[in-house]
PDB file of N, CA and C in Angstrom:
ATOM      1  N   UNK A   1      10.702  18.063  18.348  1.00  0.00           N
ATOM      2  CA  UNK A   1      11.243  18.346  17.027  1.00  0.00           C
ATOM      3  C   UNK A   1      12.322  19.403  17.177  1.00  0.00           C
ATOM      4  N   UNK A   2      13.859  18.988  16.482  1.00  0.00           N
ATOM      5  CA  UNK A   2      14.492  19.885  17.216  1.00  0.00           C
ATOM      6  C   UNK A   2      14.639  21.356  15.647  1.00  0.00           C
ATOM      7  N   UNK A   3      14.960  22.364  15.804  1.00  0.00           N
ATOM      8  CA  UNK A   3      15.220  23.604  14.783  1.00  0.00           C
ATOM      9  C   UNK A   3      15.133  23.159  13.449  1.00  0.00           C
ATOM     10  N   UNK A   4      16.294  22.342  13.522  1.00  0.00           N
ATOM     11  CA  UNK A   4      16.595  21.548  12.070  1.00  0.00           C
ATOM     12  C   UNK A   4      15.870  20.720  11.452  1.00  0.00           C
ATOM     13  N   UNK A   5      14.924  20.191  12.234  1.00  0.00           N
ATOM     14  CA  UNK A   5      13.257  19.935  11.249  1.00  0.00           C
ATOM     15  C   UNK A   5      12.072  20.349  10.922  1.00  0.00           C
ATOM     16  N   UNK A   6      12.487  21.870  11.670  1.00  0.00           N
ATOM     17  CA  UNK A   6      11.394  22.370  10.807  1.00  0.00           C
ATOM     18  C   UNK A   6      12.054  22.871   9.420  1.00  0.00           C
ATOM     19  N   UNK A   7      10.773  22.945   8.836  1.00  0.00           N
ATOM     20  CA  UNK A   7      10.776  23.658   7.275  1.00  0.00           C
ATOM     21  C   UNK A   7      10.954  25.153   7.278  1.00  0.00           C
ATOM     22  N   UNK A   8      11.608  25.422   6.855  1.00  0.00           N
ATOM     23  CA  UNK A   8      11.664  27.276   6.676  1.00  0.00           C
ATOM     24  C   UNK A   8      11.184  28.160   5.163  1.00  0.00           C
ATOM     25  N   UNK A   9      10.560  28.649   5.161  1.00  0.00           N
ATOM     26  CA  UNK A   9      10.137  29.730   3.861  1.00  0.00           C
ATOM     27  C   UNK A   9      10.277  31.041   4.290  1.00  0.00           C
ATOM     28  N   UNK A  10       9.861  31.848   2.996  1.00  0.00           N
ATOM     29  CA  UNK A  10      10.198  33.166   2.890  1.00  0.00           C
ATOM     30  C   UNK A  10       9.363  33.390   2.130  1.00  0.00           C
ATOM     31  N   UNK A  11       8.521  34.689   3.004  1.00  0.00           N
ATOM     32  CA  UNK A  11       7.256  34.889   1.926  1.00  0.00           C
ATOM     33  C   UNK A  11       8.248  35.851   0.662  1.00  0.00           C
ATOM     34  N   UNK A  12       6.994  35.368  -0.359  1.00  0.00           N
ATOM     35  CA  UNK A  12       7.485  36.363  -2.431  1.00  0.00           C
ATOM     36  C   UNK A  12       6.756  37.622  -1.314  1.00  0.00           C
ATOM     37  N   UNK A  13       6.791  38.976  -1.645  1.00  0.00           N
ATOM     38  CA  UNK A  13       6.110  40.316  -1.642  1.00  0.00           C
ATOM     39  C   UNK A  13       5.625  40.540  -2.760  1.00  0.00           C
ATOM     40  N   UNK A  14       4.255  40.838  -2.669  1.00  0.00           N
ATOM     41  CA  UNK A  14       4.128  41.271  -3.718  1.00  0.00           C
ATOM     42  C   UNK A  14       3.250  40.861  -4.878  1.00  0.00           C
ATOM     43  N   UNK A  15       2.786  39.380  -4.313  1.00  0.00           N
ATOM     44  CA  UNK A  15       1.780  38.456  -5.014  1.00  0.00           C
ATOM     45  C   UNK A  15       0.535  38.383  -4.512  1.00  0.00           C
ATOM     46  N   UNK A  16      -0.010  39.177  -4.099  1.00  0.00           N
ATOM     47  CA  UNK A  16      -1.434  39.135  -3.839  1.00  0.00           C
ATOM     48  C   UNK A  16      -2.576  40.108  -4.367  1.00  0.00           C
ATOM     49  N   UNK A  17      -2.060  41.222  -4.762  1.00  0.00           N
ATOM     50  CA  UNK A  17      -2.536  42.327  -5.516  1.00  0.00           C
ATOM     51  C   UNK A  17      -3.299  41.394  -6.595  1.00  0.00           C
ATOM     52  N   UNK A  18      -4.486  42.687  -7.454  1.00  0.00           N
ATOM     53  CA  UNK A  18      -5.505  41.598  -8.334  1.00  0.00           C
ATOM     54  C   UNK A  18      -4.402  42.149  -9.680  1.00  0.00           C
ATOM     55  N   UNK A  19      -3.441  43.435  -9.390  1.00  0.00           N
ATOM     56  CA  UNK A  19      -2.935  43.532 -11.005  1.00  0.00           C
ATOM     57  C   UNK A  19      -1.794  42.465 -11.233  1.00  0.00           C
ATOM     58  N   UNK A  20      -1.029  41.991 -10.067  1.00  0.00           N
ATOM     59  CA  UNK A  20       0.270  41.180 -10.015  1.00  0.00           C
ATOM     60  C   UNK A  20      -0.123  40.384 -11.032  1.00  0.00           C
ATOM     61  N   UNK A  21       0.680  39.950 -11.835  1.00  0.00           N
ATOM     62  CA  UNK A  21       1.025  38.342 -12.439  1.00  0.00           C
ATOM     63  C   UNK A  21       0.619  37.316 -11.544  1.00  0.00           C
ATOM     64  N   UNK A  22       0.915  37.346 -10.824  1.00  0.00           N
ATOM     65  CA  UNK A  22       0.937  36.025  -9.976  1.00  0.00           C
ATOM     66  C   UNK A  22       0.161  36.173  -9.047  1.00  0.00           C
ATOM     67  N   UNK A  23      -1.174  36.798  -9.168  1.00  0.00           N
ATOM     68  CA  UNK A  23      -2.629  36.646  -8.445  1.00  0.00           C
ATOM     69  C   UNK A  23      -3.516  35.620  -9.142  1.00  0.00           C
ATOM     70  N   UNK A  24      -3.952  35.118  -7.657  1.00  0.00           N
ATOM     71  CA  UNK A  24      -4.727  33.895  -8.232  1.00  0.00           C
ATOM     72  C   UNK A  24      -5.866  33.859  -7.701  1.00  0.00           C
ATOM     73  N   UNK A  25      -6.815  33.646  -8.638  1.00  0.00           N
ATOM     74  CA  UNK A  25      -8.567  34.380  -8.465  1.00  0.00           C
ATOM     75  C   UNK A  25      -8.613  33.389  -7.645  1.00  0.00           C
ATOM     76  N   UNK A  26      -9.484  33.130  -6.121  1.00  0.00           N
ATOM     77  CA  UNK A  26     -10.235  32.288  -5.398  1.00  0.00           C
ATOM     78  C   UNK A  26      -9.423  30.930  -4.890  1.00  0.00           C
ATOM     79  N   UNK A  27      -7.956  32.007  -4.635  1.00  0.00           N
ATOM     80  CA  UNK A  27      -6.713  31.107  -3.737  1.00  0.00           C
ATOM     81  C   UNK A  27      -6.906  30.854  -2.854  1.00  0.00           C
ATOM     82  N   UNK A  28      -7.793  30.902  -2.107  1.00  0.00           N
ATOM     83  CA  UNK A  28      -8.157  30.586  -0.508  1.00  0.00           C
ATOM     84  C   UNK A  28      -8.885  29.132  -0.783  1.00  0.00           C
ATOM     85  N   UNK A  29      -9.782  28.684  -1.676  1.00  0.00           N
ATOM     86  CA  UNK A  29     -10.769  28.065  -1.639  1.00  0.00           C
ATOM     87  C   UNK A  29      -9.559  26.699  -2.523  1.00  0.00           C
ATOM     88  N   UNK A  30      -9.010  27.182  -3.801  1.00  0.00           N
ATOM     89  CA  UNK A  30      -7.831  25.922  -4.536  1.00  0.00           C
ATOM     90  C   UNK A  30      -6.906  25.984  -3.588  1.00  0.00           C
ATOM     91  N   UNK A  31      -6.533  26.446  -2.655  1.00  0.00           N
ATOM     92  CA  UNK A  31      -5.633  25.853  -1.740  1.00  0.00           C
ATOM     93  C   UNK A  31      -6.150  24.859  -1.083  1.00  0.00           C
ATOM     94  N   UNK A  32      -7.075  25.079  -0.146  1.00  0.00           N
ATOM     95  CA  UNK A  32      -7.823  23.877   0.320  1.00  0.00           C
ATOM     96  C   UNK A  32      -7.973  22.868  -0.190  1.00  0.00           C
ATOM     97  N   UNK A  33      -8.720  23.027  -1.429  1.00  0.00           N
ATOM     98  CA  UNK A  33      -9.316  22.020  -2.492  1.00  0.00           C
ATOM     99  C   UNK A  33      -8.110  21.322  -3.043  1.00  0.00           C
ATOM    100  N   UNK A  34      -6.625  21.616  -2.633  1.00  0.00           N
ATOM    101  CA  UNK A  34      -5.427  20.901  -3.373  1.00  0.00           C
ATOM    102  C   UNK A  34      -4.794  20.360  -2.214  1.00  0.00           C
ATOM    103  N   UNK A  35      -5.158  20.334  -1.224  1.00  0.00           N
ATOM    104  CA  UNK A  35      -5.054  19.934  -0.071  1.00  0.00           C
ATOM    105  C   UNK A  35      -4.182  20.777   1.098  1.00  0.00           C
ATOM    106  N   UNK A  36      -4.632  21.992   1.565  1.00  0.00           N
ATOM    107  CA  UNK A  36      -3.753  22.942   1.699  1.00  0.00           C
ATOM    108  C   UNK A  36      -4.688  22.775   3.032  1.00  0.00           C
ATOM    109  N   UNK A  37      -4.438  23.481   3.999  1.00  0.00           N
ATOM    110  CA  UNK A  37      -4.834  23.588   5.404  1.00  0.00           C
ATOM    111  C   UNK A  37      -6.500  24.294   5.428  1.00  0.00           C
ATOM    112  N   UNK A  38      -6.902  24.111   6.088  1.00  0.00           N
ATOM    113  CA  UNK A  38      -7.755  24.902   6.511  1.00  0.00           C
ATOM    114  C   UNK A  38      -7.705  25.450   7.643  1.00  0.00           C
ATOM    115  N   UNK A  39      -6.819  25.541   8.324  1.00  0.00           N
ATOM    116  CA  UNK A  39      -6.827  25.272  10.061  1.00  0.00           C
ATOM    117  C   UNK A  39      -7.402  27.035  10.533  1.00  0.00           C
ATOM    118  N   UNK A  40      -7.707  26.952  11.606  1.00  0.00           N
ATOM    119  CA  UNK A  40      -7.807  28.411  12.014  1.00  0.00           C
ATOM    120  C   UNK A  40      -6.494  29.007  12.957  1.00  0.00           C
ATOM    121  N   UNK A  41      -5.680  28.456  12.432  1.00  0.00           N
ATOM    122  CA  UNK A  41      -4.530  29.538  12.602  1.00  0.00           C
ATOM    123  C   UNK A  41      -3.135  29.552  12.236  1.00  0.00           C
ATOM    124  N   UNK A  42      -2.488  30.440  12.831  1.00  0.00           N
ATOM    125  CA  UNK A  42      -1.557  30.881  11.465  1.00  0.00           C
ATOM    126  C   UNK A  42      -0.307  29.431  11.767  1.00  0.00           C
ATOM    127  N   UNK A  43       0.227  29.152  10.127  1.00  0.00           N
ATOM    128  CA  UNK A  43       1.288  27.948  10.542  1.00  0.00           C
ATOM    129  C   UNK A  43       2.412  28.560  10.732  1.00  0.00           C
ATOM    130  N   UNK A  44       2.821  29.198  11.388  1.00  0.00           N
ATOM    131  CA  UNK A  44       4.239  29.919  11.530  1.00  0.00           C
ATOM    132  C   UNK A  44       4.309  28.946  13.036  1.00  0.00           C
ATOM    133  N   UNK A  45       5.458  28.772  13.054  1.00  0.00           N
ATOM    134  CA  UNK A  45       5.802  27.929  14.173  1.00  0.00           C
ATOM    135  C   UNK A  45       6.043  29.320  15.384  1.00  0.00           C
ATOM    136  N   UNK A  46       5.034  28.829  16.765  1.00  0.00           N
ATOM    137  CA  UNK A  46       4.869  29.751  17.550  1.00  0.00           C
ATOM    138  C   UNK A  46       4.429  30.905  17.337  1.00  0.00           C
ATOM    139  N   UNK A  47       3.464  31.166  16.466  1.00  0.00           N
ATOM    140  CA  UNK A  47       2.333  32.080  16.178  1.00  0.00           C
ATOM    141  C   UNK A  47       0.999  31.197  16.596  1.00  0.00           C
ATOM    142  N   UNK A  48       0.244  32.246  17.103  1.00  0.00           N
ATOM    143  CA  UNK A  48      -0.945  31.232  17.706  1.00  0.00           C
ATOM    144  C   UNK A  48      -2.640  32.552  17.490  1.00  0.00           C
ATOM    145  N   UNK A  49      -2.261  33.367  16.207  1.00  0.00           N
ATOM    146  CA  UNK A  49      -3.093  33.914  16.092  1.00  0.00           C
ATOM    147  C   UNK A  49      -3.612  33.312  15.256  1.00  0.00           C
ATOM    148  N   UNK A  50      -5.573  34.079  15.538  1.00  0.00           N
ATOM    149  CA  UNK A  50      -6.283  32.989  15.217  1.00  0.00           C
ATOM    150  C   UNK A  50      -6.689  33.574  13.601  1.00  0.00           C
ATOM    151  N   UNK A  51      -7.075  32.684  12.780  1.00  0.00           N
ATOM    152  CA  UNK A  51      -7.157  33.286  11.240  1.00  0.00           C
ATOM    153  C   UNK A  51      -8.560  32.967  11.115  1.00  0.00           C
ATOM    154  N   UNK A  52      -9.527  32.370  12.201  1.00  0.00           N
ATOM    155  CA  UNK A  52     -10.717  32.269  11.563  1.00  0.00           C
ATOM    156  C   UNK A  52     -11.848  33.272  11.279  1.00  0.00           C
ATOM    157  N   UNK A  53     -12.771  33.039  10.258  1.00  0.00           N
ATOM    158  CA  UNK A  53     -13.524  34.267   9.890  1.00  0.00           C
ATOM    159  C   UNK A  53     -12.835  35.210   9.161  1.00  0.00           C
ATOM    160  N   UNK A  54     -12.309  34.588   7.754  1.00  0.00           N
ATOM    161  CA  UNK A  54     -11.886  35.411   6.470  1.00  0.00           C
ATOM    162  C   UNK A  54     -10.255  36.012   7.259  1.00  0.00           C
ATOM    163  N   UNK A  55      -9.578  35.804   8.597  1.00  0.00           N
ATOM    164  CA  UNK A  55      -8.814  36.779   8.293  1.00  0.00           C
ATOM    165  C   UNK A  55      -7.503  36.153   7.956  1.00  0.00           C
ATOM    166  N   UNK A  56      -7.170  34.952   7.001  1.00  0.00           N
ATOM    167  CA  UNK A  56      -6.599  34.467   7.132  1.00  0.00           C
ATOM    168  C   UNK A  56      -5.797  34.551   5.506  1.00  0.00           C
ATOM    169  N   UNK A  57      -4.818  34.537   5.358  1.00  0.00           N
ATOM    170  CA  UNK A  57      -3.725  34.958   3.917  1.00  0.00           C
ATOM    171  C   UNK A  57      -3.215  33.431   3.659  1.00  0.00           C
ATOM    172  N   UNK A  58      -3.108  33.249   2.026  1.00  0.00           N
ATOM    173  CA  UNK A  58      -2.721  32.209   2.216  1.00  0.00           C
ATOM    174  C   UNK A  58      -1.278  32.465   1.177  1.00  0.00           C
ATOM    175  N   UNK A  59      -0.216  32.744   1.739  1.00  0.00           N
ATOM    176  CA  UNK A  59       0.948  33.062   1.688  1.00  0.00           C
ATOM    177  C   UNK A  59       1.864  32.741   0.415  1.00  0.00           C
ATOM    178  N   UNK A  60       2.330  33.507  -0.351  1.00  0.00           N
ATOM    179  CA  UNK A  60       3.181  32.671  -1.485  1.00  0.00           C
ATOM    180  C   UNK A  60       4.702  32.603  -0.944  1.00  0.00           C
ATOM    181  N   UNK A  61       5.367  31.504  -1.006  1.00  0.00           N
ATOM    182  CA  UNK A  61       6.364  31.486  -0.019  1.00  0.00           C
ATOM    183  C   UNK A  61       7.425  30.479  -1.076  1.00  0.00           C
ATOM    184  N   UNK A  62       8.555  30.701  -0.685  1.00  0.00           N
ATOM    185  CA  UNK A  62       9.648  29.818  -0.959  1.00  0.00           C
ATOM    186  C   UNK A  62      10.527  29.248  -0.198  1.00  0.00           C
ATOM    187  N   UNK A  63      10.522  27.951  -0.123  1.00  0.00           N
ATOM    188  CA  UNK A  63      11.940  27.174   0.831  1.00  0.00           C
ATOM    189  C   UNK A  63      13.046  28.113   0.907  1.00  0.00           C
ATOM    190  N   UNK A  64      13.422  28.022   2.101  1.00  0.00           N
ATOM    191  CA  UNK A  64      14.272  28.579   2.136  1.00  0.00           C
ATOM    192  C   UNK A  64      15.514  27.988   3.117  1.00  0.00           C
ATOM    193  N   UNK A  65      15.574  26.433   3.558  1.00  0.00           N
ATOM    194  CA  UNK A  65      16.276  25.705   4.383  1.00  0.00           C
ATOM    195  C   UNK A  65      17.367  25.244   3.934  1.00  0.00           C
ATOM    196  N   UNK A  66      17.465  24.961   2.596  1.00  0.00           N
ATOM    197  CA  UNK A  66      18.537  24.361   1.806  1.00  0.00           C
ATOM    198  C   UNK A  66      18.403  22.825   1.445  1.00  0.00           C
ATOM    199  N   UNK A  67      17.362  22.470   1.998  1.00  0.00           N
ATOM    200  CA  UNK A  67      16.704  21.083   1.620  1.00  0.00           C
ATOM    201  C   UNK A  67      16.095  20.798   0.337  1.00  0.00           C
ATOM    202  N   UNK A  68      15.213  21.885   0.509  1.00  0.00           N
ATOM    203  CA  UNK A  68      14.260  21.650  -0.791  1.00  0.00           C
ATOM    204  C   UNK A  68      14.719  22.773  -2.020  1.00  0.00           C
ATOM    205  N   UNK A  69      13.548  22.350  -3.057  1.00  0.00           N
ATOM    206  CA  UNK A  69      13.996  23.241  -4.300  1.00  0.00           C
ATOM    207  C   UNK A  69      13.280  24.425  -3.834  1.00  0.00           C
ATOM    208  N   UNK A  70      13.458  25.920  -4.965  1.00  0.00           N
ATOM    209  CA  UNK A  70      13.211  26.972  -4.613  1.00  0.00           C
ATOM    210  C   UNK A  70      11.941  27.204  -5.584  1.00  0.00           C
ATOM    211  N   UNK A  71      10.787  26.006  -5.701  1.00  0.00           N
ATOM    212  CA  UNK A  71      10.127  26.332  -6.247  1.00  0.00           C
ATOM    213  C   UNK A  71       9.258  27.368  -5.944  1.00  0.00           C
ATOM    214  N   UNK A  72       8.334  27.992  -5.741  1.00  0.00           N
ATOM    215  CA  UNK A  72       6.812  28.805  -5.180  1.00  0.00           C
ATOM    216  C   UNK A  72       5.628  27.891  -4.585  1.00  0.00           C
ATOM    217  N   UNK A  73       5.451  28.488  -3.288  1.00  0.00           N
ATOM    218  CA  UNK A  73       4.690  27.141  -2.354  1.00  0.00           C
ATOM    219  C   UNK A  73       3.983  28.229  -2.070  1.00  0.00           C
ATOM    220  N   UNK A  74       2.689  27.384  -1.269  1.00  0.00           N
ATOM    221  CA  UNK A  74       1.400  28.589  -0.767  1.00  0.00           C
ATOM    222  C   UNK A  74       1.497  27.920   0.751  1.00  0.00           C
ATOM    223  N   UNK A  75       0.826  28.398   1.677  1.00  0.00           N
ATOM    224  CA  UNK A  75       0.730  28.280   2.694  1.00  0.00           C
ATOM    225  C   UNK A  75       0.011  29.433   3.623  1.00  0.00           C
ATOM    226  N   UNK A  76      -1.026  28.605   4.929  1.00  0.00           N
ATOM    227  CA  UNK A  76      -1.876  29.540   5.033  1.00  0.00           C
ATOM    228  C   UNK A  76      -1.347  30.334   6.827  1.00  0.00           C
ATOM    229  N   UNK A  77      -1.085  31.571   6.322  1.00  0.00           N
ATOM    230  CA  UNK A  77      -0.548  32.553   7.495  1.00  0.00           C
ATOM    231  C   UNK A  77      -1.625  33.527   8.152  1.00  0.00           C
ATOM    232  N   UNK A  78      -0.911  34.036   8.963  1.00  0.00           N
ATOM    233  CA  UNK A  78      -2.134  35.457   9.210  1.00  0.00           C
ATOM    234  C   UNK A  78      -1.476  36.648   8.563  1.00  0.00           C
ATOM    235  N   UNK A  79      -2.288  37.695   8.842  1.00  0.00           N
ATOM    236  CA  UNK A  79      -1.830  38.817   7.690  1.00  0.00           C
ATOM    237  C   UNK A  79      -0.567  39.836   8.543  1.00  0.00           C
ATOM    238  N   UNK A  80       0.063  39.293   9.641  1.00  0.00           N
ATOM    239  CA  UNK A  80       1.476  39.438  10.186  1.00  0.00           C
ATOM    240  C   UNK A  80       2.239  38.751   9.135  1.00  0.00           C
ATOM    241  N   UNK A  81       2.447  37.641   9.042  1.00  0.00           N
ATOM    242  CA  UNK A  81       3.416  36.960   8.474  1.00  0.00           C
ATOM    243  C   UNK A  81       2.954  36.878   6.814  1.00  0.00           C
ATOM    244  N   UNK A  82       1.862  37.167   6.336  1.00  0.00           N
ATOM    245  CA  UNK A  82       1.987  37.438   4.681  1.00  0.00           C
ATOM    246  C   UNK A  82       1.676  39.100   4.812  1.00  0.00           C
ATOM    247  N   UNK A  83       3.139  39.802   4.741  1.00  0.00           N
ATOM    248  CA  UNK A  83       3.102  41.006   4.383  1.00  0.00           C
ATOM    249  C   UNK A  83       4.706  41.172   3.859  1.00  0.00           C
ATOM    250  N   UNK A  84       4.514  42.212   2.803  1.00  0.00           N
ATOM    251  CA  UNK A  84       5.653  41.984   1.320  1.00  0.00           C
ATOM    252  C   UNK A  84       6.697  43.116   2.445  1.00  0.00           C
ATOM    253  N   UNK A  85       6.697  43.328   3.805  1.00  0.00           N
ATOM    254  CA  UNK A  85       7.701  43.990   4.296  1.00  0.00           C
ATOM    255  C   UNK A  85       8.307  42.527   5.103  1.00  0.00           C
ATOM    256  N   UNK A  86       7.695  41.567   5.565  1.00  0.00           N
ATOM    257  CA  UNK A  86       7.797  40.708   6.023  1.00  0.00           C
ATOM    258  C   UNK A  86       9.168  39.198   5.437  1.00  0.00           C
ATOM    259  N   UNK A  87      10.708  39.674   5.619  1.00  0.00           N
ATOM    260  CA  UNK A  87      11.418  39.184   4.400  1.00  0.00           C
ATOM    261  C   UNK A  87      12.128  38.143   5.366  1.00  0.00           C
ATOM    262  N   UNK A  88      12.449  37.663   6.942  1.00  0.00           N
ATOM    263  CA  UNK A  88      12.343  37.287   7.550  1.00  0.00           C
ATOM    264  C   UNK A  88      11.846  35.413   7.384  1.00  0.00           C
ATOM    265  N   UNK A  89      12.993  34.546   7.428  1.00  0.00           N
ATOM    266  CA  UNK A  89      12.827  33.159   6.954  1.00  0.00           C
ATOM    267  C   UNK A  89      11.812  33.228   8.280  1.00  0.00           C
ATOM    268  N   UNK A  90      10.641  31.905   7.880  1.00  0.00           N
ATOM    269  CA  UNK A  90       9.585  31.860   8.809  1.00  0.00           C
ATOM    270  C   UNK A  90       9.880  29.954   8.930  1.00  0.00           C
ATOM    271  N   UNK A  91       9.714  29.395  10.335  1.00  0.00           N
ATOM    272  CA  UNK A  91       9.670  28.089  10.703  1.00  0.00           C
ATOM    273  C   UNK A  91       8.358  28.070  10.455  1.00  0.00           C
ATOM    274  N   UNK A  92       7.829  26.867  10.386  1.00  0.00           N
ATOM    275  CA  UNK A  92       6.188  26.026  10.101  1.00  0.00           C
ATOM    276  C   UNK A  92       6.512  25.315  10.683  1.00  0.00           C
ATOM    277  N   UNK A  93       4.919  25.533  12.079  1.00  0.00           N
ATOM    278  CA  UNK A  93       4.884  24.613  12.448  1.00  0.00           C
ATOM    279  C   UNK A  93       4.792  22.685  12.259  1.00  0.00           C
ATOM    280  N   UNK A  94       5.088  21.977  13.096  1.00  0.00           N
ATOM    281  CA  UNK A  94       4.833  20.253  12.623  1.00  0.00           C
ATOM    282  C   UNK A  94       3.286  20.298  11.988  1.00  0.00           C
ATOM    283  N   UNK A  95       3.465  19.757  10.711  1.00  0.00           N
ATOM    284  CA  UNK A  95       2.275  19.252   9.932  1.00  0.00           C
ATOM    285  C   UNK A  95       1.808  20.464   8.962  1.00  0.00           C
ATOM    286  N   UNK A  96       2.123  21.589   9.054  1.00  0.00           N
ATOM    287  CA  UNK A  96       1.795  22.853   7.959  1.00  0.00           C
ATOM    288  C   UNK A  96       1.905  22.104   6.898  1.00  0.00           C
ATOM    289  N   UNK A  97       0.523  22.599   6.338  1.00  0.00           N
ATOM    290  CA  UNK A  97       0.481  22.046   4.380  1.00  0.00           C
ATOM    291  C   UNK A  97       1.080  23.283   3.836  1.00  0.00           C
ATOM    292  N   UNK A  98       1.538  22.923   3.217  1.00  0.00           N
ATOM    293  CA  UNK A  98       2.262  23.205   1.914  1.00  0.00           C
ATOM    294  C   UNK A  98       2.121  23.209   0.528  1.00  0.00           C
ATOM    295  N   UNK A  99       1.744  23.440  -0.179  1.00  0.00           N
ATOM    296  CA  UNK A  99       0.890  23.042  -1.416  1.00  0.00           C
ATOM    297  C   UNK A  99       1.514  24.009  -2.728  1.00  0.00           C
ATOM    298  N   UNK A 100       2.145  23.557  -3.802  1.00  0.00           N
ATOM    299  CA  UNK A 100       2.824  24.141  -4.964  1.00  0.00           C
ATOM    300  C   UNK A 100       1.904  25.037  -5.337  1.00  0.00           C
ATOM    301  N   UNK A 101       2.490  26.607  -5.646  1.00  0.00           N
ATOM    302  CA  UNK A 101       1.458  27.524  -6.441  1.00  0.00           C
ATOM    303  C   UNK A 101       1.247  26.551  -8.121  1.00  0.00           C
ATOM    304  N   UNK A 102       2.056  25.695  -8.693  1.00  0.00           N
ATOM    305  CA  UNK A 102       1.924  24.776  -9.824  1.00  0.00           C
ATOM    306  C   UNK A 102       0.587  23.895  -9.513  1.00  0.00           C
ATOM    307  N   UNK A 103       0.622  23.372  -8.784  1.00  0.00           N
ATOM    308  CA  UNK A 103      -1.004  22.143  -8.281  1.00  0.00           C
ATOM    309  C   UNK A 103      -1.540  22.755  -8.126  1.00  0.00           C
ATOM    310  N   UNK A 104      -2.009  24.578  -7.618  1.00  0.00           N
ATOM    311  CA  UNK A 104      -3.130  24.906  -7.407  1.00  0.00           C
ATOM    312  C   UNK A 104      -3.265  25.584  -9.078  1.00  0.00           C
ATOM    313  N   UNK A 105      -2.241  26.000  -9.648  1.00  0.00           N
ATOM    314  CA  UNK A 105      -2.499  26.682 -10.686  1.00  0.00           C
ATOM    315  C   UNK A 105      -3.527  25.544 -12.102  1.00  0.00           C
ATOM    316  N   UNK A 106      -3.128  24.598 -11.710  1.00  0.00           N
ATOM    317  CA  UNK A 106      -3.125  22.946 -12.513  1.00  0.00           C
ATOM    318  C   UNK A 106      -1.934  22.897 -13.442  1.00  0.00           C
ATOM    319  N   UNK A 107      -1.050  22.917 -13.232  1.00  0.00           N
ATOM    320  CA  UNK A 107       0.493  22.539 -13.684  1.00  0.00           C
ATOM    321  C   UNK A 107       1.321  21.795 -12.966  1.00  0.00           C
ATOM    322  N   UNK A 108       1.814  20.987 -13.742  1.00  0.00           N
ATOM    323  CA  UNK A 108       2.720  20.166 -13.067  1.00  0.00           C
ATOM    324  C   UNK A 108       3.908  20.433 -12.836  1.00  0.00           C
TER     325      UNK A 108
END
């Protein structure tokens, strides 16, 4: 797969706090359940730390390739790559789910 197919995002900062707006009670579990990864480790392309056993973030992120729209996507990282200093476009690896903060929220 050459650069130009992977997908690129950019984590939001700032959305995980319980006062934020845009915290979402028991995001680990509707990510999954909306078909979001479970994997034990992080999807950053060439990150190979392991997220299993709770230590795993599941990232609010936006395209950032020029392909797609700039909606708000979740995706599951380690707590390197979901941190609000962290502003740095991130590749995903082949097959990273992706899953609209809208489908987990139940909005279309």
């Amino acid at each position: 797969m050459s650069h130009n197919d992977r997908i690129f995002v950019q984590n939001i900062g700032g959305t995980g706090s319980a006062g934020s707006p845009y915290h979402i009670p028991g995001l680990s579990s509707k990510f999954v359940s909306a078909g979001g990864t479970a994997s034990g480790t992080c999807q950053v392309y060439g990150c190979g730390t392991s997220i299993a056993g709770g230590h795993h973030h599941t990232a609010h992120v936006r395209y950032v390739d020029g392909r797609r729209g700039g909606d708000w996507q979740l995706v599951r990282v380690c707590p390197k790559h979901n941190n609000r200093h962290n502003t740095e476009p991130m590749a995903l690896k082949k097959g990273a789910s992706v899953v609209s903060v809208n489908q987990v929220r139940g909005r279309k």
